[in-house]
Protein backbone atom coordinates (compact mmCIF):
# COMPACT_ATOMS: atom_id res chain seq x y z
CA UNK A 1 5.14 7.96 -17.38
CA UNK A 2 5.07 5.15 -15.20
CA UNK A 3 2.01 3.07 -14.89
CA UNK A 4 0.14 5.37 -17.48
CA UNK A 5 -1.06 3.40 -20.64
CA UNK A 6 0.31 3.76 -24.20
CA UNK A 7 -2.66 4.57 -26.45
CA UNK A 8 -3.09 2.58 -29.81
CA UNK A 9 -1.76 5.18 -31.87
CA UNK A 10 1.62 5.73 -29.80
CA UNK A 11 2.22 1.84 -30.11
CA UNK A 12 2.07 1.86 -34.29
CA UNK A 13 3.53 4.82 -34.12
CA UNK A 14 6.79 3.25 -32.01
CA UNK A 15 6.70 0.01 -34.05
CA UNK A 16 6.87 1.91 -36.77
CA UNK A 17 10.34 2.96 -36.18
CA UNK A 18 11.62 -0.70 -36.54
CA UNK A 19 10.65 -0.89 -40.49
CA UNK A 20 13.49 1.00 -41.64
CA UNK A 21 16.13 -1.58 -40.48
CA UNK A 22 13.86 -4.43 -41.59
CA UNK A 23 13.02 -2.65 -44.98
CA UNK A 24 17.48 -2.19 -45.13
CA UNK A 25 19.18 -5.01 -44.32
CA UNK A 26 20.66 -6.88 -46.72
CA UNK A 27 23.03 -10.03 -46.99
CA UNK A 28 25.59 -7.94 -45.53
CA UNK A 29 23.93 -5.91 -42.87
CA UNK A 30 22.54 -2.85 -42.44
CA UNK A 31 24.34 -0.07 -43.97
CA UNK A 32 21.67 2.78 -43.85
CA UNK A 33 20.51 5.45 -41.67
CA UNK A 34 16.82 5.99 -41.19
CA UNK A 35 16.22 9.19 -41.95
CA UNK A 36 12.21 9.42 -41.80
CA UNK A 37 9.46 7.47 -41.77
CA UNK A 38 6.06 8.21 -42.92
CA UNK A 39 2.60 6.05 -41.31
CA UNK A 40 -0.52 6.05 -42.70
CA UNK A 41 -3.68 3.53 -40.97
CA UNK A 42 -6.55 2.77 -42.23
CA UNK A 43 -7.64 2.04 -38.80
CA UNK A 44 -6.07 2.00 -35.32
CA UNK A 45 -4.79 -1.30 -33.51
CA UNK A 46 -6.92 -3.57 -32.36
CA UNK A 47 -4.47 -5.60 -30.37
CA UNK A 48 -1.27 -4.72 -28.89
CA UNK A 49 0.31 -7.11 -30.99
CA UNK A 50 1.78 -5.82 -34.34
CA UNK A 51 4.01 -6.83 -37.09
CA UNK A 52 5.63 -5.70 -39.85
CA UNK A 53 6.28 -7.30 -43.07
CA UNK A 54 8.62 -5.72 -45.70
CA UNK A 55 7.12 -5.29 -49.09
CA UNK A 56 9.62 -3.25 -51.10
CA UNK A 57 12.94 -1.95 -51.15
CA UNK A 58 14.75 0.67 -53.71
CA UNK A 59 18.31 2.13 -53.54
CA UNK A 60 20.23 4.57 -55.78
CA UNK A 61 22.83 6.52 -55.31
CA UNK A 62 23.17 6.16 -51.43
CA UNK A 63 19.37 6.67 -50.73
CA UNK A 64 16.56 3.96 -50.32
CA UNK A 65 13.12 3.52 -49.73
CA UNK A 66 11.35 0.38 -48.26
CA UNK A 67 8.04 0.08 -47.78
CA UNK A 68 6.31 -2.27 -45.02
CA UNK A 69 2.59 -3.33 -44.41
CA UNK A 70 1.65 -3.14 -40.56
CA UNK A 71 -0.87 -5.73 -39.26
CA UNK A 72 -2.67 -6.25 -36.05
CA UNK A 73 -4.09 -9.82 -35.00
CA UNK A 74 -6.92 -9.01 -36.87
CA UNK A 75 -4.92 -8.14 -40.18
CA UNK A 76 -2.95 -5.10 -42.40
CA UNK A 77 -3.81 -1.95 -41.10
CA UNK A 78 -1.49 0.13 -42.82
CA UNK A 79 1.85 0.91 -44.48
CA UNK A 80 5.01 2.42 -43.24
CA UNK A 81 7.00 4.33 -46.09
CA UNK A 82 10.94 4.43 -45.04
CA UNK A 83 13.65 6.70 -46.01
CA UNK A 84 17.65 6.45 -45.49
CA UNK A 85 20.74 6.89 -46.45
CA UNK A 86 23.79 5.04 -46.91
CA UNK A 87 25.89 4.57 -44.29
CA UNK A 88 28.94 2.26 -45.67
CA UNK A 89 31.19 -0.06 -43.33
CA UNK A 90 34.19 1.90 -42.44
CA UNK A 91 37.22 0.62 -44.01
CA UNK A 92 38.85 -0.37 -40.93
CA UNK A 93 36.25 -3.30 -40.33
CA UNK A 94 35.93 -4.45 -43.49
């Protein structure tokens, strides 16, 4: 709602969402479909400033996983496990 506050937790839990494309992308784009994420913290936010940074990356068969560590200004406070599937460029715009 307007006005109200997002809590620490709501704010990982929205960046979150953003470490499937980063965990994806290659040299020639993004050609998977986040289909879950998983976040685990060792502590909540400290600062409403967070990043991710990827870590890993592993693709078979039209599924991969990436893995990214989440940080606050303070430093890592936990991982976000990714999974997707493969979503090639359509023919026509290759």
């Amino acid at each position: 709602m307007e006005g109200e506050e997002v809590s620490p937790f709501t704010l990982a839990a929205l960046a979150a969402d953003f470490a499937s494309p980063l965990s994806n992308v290659g040299t020639e784009g993004l050609h998977y479909i986040n289909a879950d994420y998983t976040l685990t913290l060792s502590r909540l936010p400290r600062s409403p400033e967070l990043g991710l940074e990827t870590i890993g990356h592993l693709g078979n068969e039209g599924v991969a996983l990436g893995q990214c560590v989440m940080h606050d200004a303070q430093g890592p406070i936990g991982y976000v496990t990714v999974t997707a599937v493969a979503n090639p460029p359509s023919r026509a715009l290759r």
